[in-house]
Protein backbone atom coordinates (compact mmCIF):
# COMPACT_ATOMS: atom_id res chain seq x y z
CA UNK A 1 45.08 -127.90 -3.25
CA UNK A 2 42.10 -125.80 -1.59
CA UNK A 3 38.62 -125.42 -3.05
CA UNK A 4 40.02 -121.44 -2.80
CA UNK A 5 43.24 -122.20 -4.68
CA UNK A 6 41.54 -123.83 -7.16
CA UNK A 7 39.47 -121.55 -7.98
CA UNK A 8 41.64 -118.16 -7.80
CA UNK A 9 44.05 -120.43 -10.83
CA UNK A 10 40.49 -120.82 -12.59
CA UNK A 11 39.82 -117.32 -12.51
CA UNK A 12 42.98 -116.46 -13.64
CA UNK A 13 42.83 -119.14 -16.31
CA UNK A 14 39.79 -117.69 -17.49
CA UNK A 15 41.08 -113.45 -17.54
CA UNK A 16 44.07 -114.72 -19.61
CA UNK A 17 42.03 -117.51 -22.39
CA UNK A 18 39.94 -113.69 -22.49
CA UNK A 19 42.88 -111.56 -22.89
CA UNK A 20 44.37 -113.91 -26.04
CA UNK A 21 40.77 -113.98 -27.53
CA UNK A 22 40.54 -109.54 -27.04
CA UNK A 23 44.40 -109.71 -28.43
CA UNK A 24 43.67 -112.02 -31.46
CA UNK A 25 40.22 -110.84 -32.66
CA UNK A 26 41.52 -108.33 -35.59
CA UNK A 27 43.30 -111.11 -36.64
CA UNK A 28 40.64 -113.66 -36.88
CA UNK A 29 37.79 -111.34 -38.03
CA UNK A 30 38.88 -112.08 -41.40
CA UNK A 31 40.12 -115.03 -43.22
CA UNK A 32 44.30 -115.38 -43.39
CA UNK A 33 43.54 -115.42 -47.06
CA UNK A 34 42.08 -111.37 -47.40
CA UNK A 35 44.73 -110.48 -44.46
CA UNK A 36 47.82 -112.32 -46.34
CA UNK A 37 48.10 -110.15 -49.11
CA UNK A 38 47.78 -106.53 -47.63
CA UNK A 39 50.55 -106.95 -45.62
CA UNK A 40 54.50 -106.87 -46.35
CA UNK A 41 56.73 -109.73 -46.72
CA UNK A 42 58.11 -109.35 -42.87
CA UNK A 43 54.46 -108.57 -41.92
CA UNK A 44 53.54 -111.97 -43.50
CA UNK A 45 56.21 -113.78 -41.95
CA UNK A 46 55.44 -112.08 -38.55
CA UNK A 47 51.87 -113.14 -38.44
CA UNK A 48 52.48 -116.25 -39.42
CA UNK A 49 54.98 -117.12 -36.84
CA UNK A 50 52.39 -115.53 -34.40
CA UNK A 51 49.60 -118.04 -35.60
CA UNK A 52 51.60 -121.02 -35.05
CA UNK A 53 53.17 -119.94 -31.67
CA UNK A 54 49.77 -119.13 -30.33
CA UNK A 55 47.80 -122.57 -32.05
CA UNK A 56 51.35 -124.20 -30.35
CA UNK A 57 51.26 -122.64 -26.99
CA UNK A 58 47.13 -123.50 -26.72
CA UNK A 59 48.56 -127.07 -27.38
CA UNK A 60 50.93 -126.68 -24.85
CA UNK A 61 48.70 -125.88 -22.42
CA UNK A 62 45.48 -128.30 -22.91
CA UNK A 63 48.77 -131.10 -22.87
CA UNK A 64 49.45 -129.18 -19.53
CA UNK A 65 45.98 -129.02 -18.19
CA UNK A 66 44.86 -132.48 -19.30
CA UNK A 67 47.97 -134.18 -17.05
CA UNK A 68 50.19 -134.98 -20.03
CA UNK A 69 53.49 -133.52 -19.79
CA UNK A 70 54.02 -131.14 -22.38
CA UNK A 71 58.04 -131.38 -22.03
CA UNK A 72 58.02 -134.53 -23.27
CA UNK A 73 55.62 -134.13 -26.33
CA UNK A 74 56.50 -133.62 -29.98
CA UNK A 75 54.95 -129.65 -29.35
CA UNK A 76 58.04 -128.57 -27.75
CA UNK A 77 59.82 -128.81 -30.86
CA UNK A 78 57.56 -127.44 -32.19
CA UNK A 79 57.67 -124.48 -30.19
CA UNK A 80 61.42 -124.14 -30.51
CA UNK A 81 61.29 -124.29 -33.77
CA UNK A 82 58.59 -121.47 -34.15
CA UNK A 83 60.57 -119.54 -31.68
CA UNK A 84 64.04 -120.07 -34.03
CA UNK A 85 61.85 -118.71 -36.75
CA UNK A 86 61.08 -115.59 -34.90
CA UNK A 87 64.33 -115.02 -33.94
CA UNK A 88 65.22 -114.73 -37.69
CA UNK A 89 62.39 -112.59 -38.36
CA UNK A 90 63.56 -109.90 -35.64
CA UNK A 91 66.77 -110.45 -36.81
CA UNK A 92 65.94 -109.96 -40.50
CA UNK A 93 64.10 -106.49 -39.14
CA UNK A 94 67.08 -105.21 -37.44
CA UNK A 95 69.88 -106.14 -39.86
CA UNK A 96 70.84 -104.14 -43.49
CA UNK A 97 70.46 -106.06 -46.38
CA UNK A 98 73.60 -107.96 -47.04
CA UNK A 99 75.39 -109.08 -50.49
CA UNK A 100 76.48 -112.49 -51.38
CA UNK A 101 79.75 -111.66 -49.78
CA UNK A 102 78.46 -110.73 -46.42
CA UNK A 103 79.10 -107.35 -46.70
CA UNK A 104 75.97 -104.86 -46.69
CA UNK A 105 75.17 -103.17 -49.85
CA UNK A 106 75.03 -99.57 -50.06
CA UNK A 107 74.38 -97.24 -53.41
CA UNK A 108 77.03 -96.45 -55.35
CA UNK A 109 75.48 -92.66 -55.99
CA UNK A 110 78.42 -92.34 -59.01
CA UNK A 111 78.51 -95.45 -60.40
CA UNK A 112 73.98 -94.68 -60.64
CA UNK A 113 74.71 -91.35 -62.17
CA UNK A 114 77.15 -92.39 -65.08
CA UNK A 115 74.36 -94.92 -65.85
CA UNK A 116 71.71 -92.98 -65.65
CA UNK A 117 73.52 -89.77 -67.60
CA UNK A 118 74.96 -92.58 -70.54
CA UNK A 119 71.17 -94.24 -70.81
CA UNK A 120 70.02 -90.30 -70.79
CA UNK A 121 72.37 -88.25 -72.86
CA UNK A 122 72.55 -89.02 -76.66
CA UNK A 123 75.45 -91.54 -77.71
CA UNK A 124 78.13 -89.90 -80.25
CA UNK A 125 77.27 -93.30 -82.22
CA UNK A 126 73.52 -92.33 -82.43
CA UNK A 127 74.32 -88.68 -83.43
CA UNK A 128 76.05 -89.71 -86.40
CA UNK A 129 72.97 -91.82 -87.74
């Protein structure tokens, strides 16, 4: 490979390692710890999945850069496995809520108003007392 090669995939090494520090510095100003708890339960899971895929992928690549081939390491599962993960995340995002029986649950708006008007309205037994 040229000296000029070389150095055009160092360059470009270097603008991308920049762009994943710009793209992850919210994220690391603070400790996981403060940042954890703001967030939703998907939010959680999403950053989380993030963090591992990105501290993965760095792997990946020093394994790449140092002449060790990453294909062959213990991070690819890793990687897959993160990735499975996210799938079920998106999937969780996109999909209703289901029931034990598979089928999504919806409101039953009448069966919620004779509760709500029997817990409301007086009981004939109460009356009496």
């Amino acid at each position: 490979m040229s000296e000029q090669k070389l150095s055009k995939h160092i360059d470009q090494f270097t603008l991308a390692v920049d762009q994943v520090q710009r793209a992850l510095e919210p994220i690391l100003k603070q400790p996981l710890s403060e940042v954890l708890p703001k967030l939703s339960t998907i939010q959680r899971c999403e950053l989380e999945a993030l963090v591992a895929y990105s501290i993965d992928t760095l792997f990946w690549i020093f394994l790449k850069i140092n002449g060790v081939p990453p294909k062959e390491h213990p991070v690819m599962k890793e990687l897959q496995r993160v990735q499975r993960y996210i799938a079920k995340i998106n999937s969780a995002k996109t999909t209703p809520s289901t029931g034990n029986d598979g089928r999504t649950m919806q409101l039953d708006k009448d069966a919620a108003d004779r509760f709500i008007k029997s817990v409301i309205s007086p009981s004939s037994s109460s009356s009496k007392r």
